[in-house]
N, C-alpha and C. Protein backbone atom coordinates (compact mmCIF):
# COMPACT_ATOMS: atom_id res chain seq x y z
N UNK A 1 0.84 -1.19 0.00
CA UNK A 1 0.00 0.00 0.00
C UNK A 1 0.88 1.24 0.00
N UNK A 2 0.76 2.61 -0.62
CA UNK A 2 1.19 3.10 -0.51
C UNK A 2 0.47 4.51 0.62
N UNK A 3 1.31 5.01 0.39
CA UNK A 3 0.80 6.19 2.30
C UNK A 3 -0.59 6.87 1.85
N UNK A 4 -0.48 7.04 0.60
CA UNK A 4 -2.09 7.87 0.70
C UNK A 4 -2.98 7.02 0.50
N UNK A 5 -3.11 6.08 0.38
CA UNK A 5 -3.80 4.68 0.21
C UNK A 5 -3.82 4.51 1.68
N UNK A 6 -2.75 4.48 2.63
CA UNK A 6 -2.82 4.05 4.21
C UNK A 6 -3.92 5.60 5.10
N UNK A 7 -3.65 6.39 4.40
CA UNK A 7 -3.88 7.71 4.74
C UNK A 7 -5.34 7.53 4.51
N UNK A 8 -5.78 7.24 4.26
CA UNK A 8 -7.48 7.32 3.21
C UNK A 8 -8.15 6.12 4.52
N UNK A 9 -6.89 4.87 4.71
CA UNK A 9 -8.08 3.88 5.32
C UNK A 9 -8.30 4.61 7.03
N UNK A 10 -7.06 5.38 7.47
CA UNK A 10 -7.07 5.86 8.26
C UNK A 10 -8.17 6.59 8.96
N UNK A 11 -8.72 7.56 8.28
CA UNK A 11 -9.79 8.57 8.04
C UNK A 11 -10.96 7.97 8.41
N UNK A 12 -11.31 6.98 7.62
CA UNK A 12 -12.16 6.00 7.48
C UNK A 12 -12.34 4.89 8.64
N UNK A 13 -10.92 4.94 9.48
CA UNK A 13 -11.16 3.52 10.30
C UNK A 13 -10.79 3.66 11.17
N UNK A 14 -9.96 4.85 11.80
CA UNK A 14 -9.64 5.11 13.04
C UNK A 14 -10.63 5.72 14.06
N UNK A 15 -10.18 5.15 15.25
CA UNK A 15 -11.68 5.01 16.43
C UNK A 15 -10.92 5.44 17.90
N UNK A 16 -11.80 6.19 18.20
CA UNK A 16 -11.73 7.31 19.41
C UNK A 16 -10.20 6.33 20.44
N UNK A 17 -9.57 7.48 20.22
CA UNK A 17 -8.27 6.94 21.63
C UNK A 17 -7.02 6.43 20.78
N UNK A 18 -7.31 6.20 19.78
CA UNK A 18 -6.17 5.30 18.69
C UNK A 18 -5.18 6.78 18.21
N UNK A 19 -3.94 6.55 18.87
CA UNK A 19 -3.29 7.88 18.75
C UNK A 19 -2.19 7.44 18.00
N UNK A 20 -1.52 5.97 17.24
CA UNK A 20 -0.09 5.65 17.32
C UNK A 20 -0.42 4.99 15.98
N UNK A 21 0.60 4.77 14.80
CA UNK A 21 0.35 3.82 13.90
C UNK A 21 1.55 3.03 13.83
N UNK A 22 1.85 1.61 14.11
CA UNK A 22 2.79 0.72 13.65
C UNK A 22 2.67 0.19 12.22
N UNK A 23 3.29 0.03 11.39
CA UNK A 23 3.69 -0.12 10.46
C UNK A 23 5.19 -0.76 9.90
N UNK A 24 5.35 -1.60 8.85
CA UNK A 24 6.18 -1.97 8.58
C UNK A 24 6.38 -2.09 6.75
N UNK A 25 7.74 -0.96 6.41
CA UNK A 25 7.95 -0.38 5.14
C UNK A 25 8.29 -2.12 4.34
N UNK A 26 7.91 -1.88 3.15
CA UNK A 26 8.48 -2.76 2.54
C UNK A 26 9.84 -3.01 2.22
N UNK A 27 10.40 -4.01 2.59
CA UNK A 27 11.92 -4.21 2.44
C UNK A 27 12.63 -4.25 3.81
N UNK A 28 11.81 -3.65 4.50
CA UNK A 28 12.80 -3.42 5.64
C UNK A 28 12.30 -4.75 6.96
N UNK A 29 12.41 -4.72 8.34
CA UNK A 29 12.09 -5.98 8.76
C UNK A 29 11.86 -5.29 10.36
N UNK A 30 12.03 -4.11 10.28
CA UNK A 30 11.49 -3.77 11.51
C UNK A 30 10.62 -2.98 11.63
N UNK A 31 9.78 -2.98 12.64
CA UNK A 31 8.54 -2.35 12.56
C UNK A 31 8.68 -0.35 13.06
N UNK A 32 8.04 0.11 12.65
CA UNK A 32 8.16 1.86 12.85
C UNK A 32 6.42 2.00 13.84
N UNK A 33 6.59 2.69 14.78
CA UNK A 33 6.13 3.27 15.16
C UNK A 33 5.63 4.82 15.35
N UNK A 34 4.94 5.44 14.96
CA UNK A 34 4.94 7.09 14.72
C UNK A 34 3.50 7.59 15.49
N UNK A 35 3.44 8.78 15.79
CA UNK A 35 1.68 9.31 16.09
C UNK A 35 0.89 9.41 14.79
N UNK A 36 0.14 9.27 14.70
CA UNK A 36 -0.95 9.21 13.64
C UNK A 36 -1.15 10.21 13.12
N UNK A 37 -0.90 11.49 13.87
CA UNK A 37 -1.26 12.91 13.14
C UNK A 37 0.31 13.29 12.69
N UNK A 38 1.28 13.00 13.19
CA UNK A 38 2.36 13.27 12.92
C UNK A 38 2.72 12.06 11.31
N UNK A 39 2.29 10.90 11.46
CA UNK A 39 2.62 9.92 10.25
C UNK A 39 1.84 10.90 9.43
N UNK A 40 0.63 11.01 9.12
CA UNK A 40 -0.16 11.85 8.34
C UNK A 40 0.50 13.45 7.63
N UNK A 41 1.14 14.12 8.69
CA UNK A 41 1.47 15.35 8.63
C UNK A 41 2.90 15.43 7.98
N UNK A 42 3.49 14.03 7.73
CA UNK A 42 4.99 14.02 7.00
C UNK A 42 4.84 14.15 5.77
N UNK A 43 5.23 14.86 4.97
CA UNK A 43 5.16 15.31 3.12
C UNK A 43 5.70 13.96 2.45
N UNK A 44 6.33 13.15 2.87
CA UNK A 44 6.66 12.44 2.20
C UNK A 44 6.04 11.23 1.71
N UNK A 45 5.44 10.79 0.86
CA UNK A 45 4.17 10.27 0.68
C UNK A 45 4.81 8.94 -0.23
N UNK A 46 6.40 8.83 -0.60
CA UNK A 46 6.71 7.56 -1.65
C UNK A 46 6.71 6.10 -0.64
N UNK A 47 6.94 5.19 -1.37
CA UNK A 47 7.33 3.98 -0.31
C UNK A 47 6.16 3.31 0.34
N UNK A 48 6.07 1.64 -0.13
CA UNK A 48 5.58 1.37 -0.14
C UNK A 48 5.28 0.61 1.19
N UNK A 49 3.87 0.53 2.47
CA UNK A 49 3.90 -0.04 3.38
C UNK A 49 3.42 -1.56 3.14
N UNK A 50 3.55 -2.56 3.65
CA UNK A 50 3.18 -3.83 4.06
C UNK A 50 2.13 -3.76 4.12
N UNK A 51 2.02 -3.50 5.82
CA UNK A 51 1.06 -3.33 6.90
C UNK A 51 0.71 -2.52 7.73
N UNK A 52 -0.08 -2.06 8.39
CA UNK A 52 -0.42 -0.92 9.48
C UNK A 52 -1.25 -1.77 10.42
N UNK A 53 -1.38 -0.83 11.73
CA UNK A 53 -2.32 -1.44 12.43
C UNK A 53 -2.10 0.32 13.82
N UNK A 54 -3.69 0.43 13.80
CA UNK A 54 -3.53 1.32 14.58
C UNK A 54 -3.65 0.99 16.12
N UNK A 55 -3.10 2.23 17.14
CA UNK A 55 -3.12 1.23 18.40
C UNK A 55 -3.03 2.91 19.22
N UNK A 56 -4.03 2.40 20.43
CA UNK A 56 -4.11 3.41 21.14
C UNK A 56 -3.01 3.08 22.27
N UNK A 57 -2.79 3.99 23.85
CA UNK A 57 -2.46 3.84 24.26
C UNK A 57 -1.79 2.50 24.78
N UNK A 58 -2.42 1.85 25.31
CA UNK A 58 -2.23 0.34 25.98
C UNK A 58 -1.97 -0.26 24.98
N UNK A 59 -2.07 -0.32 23.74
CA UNK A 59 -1.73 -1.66 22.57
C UNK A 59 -0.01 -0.84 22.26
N UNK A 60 0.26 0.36 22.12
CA UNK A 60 1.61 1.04 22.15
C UNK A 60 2.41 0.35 22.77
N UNK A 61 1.99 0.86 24.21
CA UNK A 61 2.73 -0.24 25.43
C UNK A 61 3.11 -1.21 25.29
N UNK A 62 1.94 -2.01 25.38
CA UNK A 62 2.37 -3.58 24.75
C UNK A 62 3.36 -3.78 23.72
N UNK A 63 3.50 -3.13 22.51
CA UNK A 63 4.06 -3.38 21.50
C UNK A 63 5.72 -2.70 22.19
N UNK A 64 5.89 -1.94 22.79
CA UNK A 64 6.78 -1.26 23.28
C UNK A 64 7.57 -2.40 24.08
N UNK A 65 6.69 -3.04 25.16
CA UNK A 65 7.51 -4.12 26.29
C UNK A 65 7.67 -4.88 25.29
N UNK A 66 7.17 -5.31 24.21
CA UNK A 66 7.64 -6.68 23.19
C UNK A 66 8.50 -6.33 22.74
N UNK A 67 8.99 -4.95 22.18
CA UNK A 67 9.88 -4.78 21.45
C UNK A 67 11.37 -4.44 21.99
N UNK A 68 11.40 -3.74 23.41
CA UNK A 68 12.13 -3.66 23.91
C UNK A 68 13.14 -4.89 24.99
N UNK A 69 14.80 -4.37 24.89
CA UNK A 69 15.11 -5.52 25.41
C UNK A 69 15.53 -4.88 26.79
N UNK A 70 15.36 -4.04 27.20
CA UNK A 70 15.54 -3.18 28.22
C UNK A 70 14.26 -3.10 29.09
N UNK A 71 14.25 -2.90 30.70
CA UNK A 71 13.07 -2.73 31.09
C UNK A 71 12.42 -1.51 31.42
N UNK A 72 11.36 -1.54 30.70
CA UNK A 72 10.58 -0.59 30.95
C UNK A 72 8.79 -0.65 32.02
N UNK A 73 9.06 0.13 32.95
CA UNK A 73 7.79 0.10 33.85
C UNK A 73 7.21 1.02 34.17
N UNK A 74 5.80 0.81 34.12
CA UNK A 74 4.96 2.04 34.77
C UNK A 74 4.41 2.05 36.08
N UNK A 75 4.72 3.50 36.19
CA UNK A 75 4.45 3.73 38.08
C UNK A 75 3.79 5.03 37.95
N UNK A 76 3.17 5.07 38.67
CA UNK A 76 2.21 6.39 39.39
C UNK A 76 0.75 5.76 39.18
N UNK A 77 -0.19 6.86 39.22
CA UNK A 77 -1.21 6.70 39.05
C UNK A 77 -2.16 7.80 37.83
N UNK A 78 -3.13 7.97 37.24
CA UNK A 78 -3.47 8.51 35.91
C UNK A 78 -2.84 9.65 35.63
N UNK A 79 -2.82 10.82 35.85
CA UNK A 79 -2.05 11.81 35.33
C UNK A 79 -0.89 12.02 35.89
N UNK A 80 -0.94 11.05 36.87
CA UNK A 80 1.26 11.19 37.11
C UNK A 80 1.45 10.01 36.84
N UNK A 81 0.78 9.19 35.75
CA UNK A 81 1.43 7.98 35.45
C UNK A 81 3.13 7.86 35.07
N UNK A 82 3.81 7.65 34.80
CA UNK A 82 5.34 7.65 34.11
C UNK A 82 6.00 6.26 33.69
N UNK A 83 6.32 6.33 32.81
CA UNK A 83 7.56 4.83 32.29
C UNK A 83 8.70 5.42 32.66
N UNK A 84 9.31 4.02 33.20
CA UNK A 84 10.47 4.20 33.78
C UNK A 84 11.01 3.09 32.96
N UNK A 85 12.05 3.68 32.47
CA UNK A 85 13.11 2.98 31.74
C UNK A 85 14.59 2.95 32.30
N UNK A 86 14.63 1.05 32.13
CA UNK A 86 16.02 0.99 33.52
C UNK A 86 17.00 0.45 31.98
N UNK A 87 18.34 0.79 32.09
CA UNK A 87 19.17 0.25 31.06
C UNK A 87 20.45 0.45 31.78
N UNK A 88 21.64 -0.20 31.12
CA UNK A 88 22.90 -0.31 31.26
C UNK A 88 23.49 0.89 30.21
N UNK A 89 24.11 1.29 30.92
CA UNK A 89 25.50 2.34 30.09
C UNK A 89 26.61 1.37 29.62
N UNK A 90 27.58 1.88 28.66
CA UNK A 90 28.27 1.23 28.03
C UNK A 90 29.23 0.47 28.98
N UNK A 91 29.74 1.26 30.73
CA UNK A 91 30.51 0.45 31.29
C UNK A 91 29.87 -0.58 32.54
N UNK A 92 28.33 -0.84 32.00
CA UNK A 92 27.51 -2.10 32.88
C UNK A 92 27.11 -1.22 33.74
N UNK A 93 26.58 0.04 34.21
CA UNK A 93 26.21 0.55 35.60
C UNK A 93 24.56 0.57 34.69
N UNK A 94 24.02 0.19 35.73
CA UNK A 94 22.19 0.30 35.39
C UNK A 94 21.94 2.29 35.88
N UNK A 95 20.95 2.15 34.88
CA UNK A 95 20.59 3.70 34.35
C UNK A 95 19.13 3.82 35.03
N UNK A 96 18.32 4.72 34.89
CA UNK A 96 16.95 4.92 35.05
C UNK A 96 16.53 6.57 34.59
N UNK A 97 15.74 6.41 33.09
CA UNK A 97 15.29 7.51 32.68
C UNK A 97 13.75 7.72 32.82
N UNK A 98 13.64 8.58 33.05
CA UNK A 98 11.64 8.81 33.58
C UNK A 98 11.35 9.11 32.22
N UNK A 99 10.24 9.02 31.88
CA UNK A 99 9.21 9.51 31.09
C UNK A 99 7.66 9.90 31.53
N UNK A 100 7.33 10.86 31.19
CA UNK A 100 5.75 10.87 31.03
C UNK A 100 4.57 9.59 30.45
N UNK A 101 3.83 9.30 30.77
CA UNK A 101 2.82 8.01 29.87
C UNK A 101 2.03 9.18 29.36
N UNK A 102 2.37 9.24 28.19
CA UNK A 102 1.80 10.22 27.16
C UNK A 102 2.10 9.69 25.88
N UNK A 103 1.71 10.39 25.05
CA UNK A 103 1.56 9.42 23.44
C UNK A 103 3.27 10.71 23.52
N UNK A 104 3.62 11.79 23.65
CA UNK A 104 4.70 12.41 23.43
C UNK A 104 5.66 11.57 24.00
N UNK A 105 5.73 11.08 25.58
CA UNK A 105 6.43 10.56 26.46
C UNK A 105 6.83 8.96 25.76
N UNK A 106 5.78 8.56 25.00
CA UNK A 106 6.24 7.14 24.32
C UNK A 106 7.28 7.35 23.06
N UNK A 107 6.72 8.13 22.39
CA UNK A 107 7.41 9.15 21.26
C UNK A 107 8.80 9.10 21.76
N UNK A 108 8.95 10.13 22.64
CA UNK A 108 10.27 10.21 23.29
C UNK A 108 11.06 9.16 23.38
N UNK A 109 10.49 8.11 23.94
CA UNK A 109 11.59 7.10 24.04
C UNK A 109 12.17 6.04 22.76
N UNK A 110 11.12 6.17 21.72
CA UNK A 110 11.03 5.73 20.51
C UNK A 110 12.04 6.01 19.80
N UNK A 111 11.73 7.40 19.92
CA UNK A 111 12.98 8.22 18.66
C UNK A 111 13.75 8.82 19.69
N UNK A 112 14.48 9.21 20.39
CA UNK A 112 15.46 9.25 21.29
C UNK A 112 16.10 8.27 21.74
N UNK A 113 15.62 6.98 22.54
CA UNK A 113 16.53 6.30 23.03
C UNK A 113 16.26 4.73 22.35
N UNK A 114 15.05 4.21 22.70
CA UNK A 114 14.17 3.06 21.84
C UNK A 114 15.15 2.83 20.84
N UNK A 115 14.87 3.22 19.65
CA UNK A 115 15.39 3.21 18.13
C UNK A 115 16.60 3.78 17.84
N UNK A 116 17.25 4.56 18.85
CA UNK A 116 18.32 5.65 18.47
C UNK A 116 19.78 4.90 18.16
């Protein structure tokens, strides 16, 4: 499919709370994660997708603890929820970076540390 073809079913099929789109480009073998208004809002429209599947909060997550080999946990409670992400630095000392549980705060760790 190509993006305005993904863009069109979007419109059409996305349902209240669904903020995130996973997707996987053709050729490649790992999956991309982006916000939905932000995938939408990129000019670049070539390249062909596989698959999509949209996912609100909690299906993110999920896809996030599957994908990650590092641990990530959530603590607080609804609007001070936070992921806490524990990792090793290059000389073995365990780390701990906070995040917000926000569709930005997942973002963040995606394209900053996640994928980086």
């Amino acid at each position: 499919m190509t993006k305005s073809e993904i863009i069109g079913r979007i419109e059409s099929e996305r349902k209240q709370g669904e903020c995130f789109i996973k997707f996987y480009k053709t050729g490649h073998t790992l999956v991309d994660i982006d916000l939905i208004d932000a995938f939408i809002a990129k000019r670049d429209q070539s390249g062909e997708i596989d698959e999509f599947e949209l996912l609100d909060m909690e299906q993110t997550w999920l896809a996030l603890i599957e994908l990650d080999p590092d641990r990530l946990i959530r603590s607080g409670k609804s609007a001070n929820e936070v992921i806490e992400w524990i990792w090793s630095d290059s000389g073995g000392n365990e780390k701990k970076t906070i995040f917000p549980f926000t569709p930005d705060g997942i973002m963040q760790i995606i394209n900053d540390e996640f994928f980086a």
